[in-house]
N, C-alpha and C. Protein backbone atom coordinates (compact mmCIF):
# COMPACT_ATOMS: atom_id res chain seq x y z
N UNK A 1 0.86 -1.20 0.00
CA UNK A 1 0.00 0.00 0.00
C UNK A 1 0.89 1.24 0.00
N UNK A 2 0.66 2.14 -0.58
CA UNK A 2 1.58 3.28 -1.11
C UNK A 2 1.06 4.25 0.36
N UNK A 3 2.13 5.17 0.48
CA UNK A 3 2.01 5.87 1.95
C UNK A 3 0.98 6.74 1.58
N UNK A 4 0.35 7.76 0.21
CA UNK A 4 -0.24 8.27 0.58
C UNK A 4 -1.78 7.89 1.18
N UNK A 5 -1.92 6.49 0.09
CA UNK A 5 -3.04 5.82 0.69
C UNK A 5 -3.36 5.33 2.91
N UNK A 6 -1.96 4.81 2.62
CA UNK A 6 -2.06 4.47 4.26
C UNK A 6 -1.95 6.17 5.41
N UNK A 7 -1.39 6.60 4.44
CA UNK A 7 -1.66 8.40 5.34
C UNK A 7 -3.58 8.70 5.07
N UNK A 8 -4.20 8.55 4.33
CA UNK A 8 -5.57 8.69 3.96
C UNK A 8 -6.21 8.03 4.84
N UNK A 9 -6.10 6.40 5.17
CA UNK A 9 -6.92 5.55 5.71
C UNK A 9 -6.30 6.03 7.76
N UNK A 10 -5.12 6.43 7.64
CA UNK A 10 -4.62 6.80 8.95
C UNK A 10 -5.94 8.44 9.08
N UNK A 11 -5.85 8.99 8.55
CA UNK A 11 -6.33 10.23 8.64
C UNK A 11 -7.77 9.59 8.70
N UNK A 12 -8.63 9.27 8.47
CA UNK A 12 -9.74 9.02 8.24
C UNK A 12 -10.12 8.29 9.82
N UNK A 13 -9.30 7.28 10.18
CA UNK A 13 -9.72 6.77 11.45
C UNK A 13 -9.34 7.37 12.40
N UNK A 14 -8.56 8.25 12.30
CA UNK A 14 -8.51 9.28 13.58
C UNK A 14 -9.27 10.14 13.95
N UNK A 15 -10.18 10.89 12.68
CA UNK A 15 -11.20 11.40 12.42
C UNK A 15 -11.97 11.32 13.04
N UNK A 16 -12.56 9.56 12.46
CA UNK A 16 -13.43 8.52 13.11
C UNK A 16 -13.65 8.77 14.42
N UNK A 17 -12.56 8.05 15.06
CA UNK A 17 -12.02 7.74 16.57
C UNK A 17 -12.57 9.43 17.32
N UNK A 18 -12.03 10.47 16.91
CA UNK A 18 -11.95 11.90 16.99
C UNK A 18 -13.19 12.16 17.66
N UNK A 19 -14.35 12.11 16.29
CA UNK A 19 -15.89 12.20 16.41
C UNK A 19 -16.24 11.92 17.19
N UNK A 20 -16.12 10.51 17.74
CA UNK A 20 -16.58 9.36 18.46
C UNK A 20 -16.82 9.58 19.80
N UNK A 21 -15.80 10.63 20.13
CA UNK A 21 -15.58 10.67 21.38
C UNK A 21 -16.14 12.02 22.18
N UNK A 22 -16.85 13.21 20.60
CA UNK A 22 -17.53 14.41 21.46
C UNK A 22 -18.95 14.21 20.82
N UNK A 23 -20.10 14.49 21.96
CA UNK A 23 -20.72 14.61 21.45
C UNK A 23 -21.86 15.76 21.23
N UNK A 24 -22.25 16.13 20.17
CA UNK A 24 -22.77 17.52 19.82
C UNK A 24 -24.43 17.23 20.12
N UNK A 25 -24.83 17.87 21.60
CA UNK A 25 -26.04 17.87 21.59
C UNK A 25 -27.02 18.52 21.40
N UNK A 26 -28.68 18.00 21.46
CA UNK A 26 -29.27 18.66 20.21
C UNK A 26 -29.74 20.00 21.06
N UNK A 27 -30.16 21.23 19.90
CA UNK A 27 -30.52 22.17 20.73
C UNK A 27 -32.19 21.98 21.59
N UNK A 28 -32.22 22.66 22.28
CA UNK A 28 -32.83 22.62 23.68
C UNK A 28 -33.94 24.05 23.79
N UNK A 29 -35.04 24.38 23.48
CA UNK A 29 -35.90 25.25 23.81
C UNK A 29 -36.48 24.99 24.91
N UNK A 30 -36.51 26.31 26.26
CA UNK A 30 -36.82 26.58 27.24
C UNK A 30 -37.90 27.18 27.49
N UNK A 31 -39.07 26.35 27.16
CA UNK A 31 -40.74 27.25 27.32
C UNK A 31 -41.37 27.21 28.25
N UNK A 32 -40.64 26.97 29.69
CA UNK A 32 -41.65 26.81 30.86
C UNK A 32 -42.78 25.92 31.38
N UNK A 33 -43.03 25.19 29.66
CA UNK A 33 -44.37 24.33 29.81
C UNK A 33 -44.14 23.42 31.03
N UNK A 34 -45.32 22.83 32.22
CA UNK A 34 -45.11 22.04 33.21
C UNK A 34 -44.64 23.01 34.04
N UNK A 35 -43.89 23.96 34.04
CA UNK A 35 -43.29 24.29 35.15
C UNK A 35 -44.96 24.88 36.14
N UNK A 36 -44.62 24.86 37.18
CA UNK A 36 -45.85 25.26 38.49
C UNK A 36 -45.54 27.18 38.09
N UNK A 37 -46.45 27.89 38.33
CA UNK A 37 -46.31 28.91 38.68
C UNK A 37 -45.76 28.98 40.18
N UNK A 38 -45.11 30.05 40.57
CA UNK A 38 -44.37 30.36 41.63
C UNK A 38 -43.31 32.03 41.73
N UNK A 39 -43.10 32.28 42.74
CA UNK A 39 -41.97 32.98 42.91
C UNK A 39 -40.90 32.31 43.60
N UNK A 40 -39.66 32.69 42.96
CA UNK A 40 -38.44 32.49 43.19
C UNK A 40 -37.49 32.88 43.24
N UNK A 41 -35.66 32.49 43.96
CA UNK A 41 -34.94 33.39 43.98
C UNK A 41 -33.68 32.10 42.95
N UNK A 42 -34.48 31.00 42.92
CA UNK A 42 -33.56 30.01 42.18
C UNK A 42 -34.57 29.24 41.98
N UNK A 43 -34.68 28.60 40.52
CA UNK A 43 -35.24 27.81 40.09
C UNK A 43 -34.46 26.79 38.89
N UNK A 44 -35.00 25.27 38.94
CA UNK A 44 -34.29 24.80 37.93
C UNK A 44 -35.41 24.63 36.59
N UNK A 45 -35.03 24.71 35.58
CA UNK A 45 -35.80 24.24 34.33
C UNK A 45 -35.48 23.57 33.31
N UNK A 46 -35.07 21.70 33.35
CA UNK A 46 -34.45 21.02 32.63
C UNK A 46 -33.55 20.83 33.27
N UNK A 47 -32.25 21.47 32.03
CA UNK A 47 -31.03 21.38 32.50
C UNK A 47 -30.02 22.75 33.29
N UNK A 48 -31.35 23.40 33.42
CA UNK A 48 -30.85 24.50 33.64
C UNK A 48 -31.39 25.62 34.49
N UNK A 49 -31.01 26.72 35.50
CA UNK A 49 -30.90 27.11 36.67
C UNK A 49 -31.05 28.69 36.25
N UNK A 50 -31.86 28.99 36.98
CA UNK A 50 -32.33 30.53 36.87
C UNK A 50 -32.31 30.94 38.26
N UNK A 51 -31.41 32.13 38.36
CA UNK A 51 -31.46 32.88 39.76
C UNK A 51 -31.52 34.59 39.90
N UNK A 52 -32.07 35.30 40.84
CA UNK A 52 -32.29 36.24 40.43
C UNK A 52 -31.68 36.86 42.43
N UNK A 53 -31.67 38.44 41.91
CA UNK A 53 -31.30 38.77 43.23
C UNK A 53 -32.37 39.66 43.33
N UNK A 54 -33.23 39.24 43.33
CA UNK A 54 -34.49 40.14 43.73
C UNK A 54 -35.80 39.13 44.16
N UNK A 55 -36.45 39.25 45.10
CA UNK A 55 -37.33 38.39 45.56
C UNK A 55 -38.80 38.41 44.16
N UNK A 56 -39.17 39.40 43.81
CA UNK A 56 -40.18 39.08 42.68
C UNK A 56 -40.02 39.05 41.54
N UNK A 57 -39.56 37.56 41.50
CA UNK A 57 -39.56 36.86 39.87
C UNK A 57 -40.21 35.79 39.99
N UNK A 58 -41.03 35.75 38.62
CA UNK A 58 -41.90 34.54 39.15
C UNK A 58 -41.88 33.45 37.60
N UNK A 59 -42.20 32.54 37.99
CA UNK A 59 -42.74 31.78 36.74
C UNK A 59 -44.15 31.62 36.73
N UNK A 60 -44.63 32.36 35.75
CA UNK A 60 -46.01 32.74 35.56
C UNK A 60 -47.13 32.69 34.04
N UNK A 61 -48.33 32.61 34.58
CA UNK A 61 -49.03 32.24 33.08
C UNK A 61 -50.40 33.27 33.63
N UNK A 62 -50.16 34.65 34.00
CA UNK A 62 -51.04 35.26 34.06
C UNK A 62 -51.89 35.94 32.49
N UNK A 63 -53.25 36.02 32.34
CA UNK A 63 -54.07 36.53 30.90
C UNK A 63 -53.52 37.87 31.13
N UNK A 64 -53.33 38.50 32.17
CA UNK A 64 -52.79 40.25 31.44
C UNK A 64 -51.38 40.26 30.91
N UNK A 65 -50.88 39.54 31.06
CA UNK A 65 -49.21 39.64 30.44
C UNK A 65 -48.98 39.25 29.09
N UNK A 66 -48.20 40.12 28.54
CA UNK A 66 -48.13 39.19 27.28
C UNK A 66 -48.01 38.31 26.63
N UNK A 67 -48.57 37.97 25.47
CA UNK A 67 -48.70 36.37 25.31
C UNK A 67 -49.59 35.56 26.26
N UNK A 68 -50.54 35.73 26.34
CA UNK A 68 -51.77 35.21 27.14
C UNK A 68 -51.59 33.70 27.39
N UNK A 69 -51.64 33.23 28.22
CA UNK A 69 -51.90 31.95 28.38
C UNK A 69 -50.54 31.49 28.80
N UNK A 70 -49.47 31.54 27.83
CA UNK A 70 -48.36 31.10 28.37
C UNK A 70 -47.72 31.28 28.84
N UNK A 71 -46.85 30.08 29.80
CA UNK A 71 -46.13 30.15 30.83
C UNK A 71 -44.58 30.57 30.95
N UNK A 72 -44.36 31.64 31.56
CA UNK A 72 -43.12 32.56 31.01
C UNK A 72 -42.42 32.62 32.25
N UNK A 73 -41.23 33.29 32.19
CA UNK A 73 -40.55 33.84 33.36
C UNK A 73 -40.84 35.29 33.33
N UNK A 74 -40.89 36.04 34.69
CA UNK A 74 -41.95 37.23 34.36
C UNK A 74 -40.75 37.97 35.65
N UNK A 75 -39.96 38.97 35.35
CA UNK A 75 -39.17 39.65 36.46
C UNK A 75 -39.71 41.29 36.77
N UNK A 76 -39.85 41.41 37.52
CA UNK A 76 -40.61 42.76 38.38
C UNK A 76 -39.30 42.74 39.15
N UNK A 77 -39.42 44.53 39.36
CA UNK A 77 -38.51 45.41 40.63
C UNK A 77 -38.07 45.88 39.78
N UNK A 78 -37.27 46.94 41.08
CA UNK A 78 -36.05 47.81 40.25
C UNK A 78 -34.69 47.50 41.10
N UNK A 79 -33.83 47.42 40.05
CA UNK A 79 -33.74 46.62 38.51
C UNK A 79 -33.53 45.25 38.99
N UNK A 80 -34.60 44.23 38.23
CA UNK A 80 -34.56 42.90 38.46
C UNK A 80 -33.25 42.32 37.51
N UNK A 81 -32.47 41.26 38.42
CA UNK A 81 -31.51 40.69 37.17
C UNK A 81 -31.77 39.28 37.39
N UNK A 82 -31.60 38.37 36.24
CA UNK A 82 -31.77 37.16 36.41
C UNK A 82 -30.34 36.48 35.72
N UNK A 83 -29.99 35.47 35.93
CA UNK A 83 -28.89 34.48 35.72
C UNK A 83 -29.27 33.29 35.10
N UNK A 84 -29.10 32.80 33.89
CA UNK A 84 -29.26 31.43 33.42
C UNK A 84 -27.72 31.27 33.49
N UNK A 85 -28.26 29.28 34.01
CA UNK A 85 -26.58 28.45 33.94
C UNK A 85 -27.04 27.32 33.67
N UNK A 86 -25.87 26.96 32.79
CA UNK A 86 -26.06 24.99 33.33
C UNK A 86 -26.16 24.15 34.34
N UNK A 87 -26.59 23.74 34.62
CA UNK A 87 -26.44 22.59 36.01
C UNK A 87 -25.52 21.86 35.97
N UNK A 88 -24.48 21.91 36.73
CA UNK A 88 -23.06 21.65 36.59
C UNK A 88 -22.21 22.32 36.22
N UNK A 89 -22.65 23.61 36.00
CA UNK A 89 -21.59 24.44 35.41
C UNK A 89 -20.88 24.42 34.17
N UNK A 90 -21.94 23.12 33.05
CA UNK A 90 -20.74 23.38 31.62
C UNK A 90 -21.37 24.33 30.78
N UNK A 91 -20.57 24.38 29.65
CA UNK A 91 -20.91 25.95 29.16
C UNK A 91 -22.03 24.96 28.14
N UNK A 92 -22.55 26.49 27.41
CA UNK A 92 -23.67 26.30 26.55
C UNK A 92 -23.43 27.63 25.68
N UNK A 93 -24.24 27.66 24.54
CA UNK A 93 -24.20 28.79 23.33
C UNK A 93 -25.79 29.08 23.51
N UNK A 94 -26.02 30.24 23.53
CA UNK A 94 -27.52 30.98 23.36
C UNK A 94 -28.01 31.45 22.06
N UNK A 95 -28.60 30.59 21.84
CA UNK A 95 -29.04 30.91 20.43
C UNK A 95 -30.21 32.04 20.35
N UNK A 96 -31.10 31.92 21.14
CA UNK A 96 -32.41 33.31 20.88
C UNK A 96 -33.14 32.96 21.35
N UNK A 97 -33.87 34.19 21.66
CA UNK A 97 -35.26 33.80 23.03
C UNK A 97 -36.36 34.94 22.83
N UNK A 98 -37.37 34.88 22.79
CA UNK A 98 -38.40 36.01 23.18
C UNK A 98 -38.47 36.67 24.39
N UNK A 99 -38.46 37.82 24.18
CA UNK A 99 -38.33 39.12 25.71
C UNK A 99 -39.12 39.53 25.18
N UNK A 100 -40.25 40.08 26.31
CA UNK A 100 -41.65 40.64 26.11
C UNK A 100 -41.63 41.81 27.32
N UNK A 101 -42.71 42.83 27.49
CA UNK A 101 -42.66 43.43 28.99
C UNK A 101 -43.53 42.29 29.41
N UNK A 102 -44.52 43.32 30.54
CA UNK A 102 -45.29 42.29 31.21
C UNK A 102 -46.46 42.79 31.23
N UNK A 103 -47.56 43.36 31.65
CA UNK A 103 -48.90 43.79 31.71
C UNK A 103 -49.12 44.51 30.57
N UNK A 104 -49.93 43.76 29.80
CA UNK A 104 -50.15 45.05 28.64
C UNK A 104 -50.74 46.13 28.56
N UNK A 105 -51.36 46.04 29.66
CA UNK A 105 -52.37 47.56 29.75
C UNK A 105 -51.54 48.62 30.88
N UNK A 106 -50.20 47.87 31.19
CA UNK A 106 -49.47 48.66 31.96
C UNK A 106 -47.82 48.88 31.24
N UNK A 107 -47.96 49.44 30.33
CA UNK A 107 -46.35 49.86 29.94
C UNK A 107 -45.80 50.90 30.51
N UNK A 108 -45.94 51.60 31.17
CA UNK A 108 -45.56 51.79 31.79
C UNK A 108 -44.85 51.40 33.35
N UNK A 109 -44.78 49.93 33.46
CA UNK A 109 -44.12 49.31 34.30
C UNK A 109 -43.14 48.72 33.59
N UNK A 110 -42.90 48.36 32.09
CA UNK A 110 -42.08 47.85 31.21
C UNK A 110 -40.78 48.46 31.48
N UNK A 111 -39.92 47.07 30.99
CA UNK A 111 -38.14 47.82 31.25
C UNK A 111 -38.43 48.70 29.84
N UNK A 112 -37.59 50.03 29.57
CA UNK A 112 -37.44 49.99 28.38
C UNK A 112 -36.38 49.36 27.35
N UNK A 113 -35.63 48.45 28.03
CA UNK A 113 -34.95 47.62 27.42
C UNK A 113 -34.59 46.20 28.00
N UNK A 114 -34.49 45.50 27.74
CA UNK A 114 -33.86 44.21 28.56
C UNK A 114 -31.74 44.02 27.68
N UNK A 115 -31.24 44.07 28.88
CA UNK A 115 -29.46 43.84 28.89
C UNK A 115 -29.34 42.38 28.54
N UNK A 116 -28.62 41.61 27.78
CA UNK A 116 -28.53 40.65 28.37
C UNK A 116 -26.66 40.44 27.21
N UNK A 117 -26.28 39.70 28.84
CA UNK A 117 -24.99 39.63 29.21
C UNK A 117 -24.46 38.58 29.29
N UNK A 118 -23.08 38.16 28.34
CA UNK A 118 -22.09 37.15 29.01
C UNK A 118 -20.31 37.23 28.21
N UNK A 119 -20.15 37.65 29.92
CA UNK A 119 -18.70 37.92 29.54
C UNK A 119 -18.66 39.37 28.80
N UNK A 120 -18.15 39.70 27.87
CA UNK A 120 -17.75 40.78 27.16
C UNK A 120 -19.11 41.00 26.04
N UNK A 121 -19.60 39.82 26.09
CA UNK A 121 -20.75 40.06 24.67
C UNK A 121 -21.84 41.03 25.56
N UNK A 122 -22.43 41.65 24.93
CA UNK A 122 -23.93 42.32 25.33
C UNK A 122 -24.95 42.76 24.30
N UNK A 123 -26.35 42.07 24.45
CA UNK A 123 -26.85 42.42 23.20
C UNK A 123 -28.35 43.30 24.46
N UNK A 124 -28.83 44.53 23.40
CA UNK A 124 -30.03 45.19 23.92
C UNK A 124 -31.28 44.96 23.20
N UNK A 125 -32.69 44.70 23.92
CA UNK A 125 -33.56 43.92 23.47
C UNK A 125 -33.90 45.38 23.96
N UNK A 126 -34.94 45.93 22.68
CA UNK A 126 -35.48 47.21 22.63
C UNK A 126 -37.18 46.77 23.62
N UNK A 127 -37.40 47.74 24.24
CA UNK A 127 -39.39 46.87 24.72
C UNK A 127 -40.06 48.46 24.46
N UNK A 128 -39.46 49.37 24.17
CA UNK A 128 -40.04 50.74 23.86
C UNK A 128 -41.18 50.76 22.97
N UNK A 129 -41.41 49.97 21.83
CA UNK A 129 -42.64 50.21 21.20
C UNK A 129 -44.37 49.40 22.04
N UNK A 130 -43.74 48.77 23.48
CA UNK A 130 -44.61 48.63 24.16
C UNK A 130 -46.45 47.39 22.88
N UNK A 131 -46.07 46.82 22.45
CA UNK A 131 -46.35 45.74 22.06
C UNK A 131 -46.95 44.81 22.66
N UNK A 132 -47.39 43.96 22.52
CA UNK A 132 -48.38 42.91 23.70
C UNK A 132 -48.26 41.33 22.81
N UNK A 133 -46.96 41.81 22.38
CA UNK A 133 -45.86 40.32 21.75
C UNK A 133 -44.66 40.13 22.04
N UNK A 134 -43.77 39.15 22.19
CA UNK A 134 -42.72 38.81 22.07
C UNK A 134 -41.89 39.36 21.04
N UNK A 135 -40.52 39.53 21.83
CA UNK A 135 -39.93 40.47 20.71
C UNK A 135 -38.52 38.91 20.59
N UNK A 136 -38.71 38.34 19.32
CA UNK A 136 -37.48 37.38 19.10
C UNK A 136 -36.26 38.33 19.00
N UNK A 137 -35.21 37.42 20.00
CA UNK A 137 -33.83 38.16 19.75
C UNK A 137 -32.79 36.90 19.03
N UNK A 138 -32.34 37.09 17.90
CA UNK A 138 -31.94 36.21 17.45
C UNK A 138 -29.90 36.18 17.72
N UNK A 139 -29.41 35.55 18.40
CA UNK A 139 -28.29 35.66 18.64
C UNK A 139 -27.39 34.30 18.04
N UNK A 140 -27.91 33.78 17.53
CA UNK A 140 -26.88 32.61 16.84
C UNK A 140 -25.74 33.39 15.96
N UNK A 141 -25.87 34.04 15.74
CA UNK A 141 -24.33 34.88 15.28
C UNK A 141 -23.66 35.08 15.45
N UNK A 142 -23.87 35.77 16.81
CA UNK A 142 -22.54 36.69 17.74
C UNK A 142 -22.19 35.55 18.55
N UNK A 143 -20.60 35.24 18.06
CA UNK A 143 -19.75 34.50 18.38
C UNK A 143 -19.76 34.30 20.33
N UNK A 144 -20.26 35.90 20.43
CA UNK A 144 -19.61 36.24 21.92
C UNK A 144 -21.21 35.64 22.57
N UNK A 145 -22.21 34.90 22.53
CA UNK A 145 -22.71 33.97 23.42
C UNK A 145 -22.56 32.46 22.63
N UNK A 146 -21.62 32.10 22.38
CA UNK A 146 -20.91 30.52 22.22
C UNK A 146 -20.24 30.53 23.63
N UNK A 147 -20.64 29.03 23.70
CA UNK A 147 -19.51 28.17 24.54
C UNK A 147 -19.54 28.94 26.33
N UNK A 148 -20.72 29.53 26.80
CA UNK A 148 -20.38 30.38 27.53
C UNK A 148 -21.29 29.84 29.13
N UNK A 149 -20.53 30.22 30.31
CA UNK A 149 -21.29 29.44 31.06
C UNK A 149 -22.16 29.81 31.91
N UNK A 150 -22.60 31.25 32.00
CA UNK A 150 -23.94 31.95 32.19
C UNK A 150 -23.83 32.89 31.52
N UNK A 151 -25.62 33.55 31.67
CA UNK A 151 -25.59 34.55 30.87
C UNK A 151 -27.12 35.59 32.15
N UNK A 152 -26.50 36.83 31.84
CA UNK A 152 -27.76 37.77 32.62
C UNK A 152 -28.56 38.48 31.80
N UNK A 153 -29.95 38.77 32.49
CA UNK A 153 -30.83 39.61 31.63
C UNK A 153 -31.36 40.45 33.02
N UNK A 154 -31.42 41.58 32.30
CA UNK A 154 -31.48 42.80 33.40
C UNK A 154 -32.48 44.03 32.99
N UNK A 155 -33.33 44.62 33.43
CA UNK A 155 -34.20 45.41 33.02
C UNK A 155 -33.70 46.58 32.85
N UNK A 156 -33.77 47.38 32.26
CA UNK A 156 -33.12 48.66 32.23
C UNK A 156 -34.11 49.67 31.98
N UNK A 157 -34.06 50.73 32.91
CA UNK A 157 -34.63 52.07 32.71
C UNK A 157 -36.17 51.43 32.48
N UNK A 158 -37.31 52.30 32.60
CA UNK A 158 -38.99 52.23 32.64
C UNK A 158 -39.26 51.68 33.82
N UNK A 159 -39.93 50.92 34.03
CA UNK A 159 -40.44 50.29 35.19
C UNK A 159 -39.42 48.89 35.64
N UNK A 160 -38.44 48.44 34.82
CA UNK A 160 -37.72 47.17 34.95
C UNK A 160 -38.05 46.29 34.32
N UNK A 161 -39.96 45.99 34.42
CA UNK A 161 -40.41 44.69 34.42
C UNK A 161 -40.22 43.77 32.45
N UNK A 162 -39.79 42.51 32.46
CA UNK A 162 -39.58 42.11 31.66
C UNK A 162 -40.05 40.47 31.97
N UNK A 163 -39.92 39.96 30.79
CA UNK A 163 -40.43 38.32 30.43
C UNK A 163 -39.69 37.74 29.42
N UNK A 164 -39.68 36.86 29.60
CA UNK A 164 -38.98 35.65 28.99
C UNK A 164 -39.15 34.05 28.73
N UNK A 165 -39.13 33.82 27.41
CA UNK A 165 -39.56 32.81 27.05
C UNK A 165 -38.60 31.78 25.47
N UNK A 166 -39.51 30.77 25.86
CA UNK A 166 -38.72 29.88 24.03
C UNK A 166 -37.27 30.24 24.24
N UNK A 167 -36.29 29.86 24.92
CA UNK A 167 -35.00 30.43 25.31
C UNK A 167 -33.85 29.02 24.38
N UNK A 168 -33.75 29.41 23.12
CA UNK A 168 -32.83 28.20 22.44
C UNK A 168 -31.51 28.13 23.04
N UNK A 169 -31.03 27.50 23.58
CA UNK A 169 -30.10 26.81 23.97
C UNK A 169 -29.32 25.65 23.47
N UNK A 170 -27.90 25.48 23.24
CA UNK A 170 -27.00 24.10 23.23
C UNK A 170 -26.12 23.84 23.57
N UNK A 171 -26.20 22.72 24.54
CA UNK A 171 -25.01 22.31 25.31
C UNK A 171 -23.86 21.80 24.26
N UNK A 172 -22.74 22.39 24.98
CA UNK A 172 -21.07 21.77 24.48
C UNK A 172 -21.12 20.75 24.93
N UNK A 173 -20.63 19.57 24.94
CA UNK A 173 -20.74 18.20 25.45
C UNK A 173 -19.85 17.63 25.02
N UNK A 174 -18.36 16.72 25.64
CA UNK A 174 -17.43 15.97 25.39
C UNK A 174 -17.54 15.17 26.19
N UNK A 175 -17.72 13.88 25.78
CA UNK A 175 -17.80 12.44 26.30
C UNK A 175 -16.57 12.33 27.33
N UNK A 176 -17.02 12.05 28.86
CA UNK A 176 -16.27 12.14 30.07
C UNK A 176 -15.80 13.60 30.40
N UNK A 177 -16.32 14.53 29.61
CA UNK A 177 -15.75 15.89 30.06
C UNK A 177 -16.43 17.13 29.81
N UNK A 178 -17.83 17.02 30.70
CA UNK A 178 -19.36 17.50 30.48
C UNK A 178 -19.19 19.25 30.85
N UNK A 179 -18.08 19.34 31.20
CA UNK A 179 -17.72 21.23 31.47
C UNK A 179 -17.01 21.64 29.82
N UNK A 180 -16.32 20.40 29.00
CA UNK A 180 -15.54 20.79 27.98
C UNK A 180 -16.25 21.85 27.29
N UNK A 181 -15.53 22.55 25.73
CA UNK A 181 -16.32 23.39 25.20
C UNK A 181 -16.42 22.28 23.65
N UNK A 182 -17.17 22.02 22.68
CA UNK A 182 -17.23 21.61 21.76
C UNK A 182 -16.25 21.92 20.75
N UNK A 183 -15.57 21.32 20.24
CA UNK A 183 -14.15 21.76 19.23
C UNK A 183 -14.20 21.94 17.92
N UNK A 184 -13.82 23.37 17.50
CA UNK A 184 -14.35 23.95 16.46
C UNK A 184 -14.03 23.09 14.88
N UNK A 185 -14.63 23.02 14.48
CA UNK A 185 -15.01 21.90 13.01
C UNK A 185 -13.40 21.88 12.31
N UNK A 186 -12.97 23.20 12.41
CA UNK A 186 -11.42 23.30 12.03
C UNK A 186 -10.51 22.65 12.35
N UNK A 187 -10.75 21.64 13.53
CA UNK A 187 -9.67 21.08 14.17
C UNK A 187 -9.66 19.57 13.36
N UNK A 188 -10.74 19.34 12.49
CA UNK A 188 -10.42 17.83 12.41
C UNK A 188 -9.67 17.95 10.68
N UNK A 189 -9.61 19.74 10.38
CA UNK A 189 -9.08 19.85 8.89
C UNK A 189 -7.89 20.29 8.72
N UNK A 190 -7.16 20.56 10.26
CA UNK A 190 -6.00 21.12 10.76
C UNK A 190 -5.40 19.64 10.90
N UNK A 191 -6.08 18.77 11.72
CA UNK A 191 -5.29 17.59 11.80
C UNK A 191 -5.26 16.70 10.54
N UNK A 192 -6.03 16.69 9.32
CA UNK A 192 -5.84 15.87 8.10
C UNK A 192 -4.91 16.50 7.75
N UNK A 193 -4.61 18.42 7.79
CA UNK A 193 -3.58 18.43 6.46
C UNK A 193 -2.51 18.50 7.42
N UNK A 194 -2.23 18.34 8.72
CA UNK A 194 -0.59 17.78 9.43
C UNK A 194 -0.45 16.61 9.00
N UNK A 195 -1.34 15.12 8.71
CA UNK A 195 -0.64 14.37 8.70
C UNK A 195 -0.46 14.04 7.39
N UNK A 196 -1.41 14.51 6.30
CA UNK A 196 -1.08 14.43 4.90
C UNK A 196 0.49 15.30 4.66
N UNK A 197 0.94 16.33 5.23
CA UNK A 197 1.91 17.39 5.51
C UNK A 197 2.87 16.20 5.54
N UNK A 198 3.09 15.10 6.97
CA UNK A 198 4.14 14.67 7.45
C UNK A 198 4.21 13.37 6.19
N UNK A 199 3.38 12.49 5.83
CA UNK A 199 3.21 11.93 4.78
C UNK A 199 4.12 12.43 4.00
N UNK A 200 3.84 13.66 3.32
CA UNK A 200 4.30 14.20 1.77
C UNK A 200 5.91 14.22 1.93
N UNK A 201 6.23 14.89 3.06
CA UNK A 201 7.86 14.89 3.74
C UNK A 201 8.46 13.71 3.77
N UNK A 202 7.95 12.55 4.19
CA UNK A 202 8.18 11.34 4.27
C UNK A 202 8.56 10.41 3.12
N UNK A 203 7.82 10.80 2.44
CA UNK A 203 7.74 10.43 1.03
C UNK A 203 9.08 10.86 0.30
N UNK A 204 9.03 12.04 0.01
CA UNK A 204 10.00 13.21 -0.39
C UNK A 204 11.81 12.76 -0.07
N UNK A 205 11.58 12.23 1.21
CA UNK A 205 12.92 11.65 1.76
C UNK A 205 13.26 10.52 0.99
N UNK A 206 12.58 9.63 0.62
CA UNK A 206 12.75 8.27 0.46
C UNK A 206 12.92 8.19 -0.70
N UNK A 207 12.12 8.98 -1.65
CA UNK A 207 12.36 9.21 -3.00
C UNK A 207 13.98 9.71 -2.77
């Protein structure tokens, strides 16, 4: 068998082997459904942990709030902040969530914006046109909520009050190493062309 072939079939099962061993799990929407209404200062939902430093946050499915019927996370005060994490502490990427205010016949208790924070990234969820819908924030883009292991949402300026819902989420996940971060697709095209690289050298000599 000629080396570049056995460099090919070498590259390919390392690959293999590579794959094998992380695994990419599926994404995860956070809609509250089942959860009990309540107030809380920590709550879990799934796989994942909501805490706030303010005593009125609730998980709630009141008809005056927006989006009628369904069951949301609903933060009141000034200024309410809340914390999503993993349970266990491994990181996760935030893909997008609906932020709503809360009473529709009261916007004037509305944040006029909702913060939401992790690490250096910060994106602002506008609630100023006062609406009695969900406002989708779509963040699968910005690099800066990948791989990250909480994230805050904070009311800003108006009354504070804000809601939250449909929260896409996906865990990083490496088999025996559930804090790892998922390894960027580049790494398995970095390692074919090193060993096709050491191959070609190899070759080169012998000739």
């Amino acid at each position: 068998m000629s080396t570049i072939k056995k460099l090919t079939k070498l590259v390919m099962i390392t690959t293999l082997g590579f794959m094998a061993s992380t695994s990419f799990a599926d994404p995860t929407v956070i809609d509250f459904t089942g959860s009990a209404p309540s107030n809380f200062s920590s709550v879990q939902i799934g796989d994942y942990i909501f805490t706030t430093d303010y005593g009125n946050t609730f998980i709630n499915n009141d008809p005056d709030i927006v989006e009628a019927g369904d069951i949301k996370l609903l933060a009141m005060g000034a200024p309410t902040s809340v914390t999503m994490s993993q349970v266990g502490g491994g990181a996760f990427s935030l893909l997008g969530l609906d932020v709503g205010g809360s009473y529709v016949n009261m916007g004037h208790l509305w944040a006029d914006a909702v913060s939401i924070t992790a690490g250096a990234a910060n994106w602002m969820a506008d609630l100023t046109d006062n609406v009695s819908s969900y406002h989708y924030q779509d963040l699968s883009a910005d690099s800066g909520f990948a791989n990250i292991t909480s994230v805050n949402f904070t009311g800003i300026g108006g009354g504070y009050e804000f809601t939250l819902d449909n929260i896409n989420v996906i865990a990083s996940v490496i088999a025996n190493s559930p804090n790892a971060g998922v390894p960027e697709p580049g790494t398995f095209g970095i390692l074919a062309a090193s060993l096709i690289g050491l191959g070609l050298i190899r070759r080169r000599k012998i000739a």
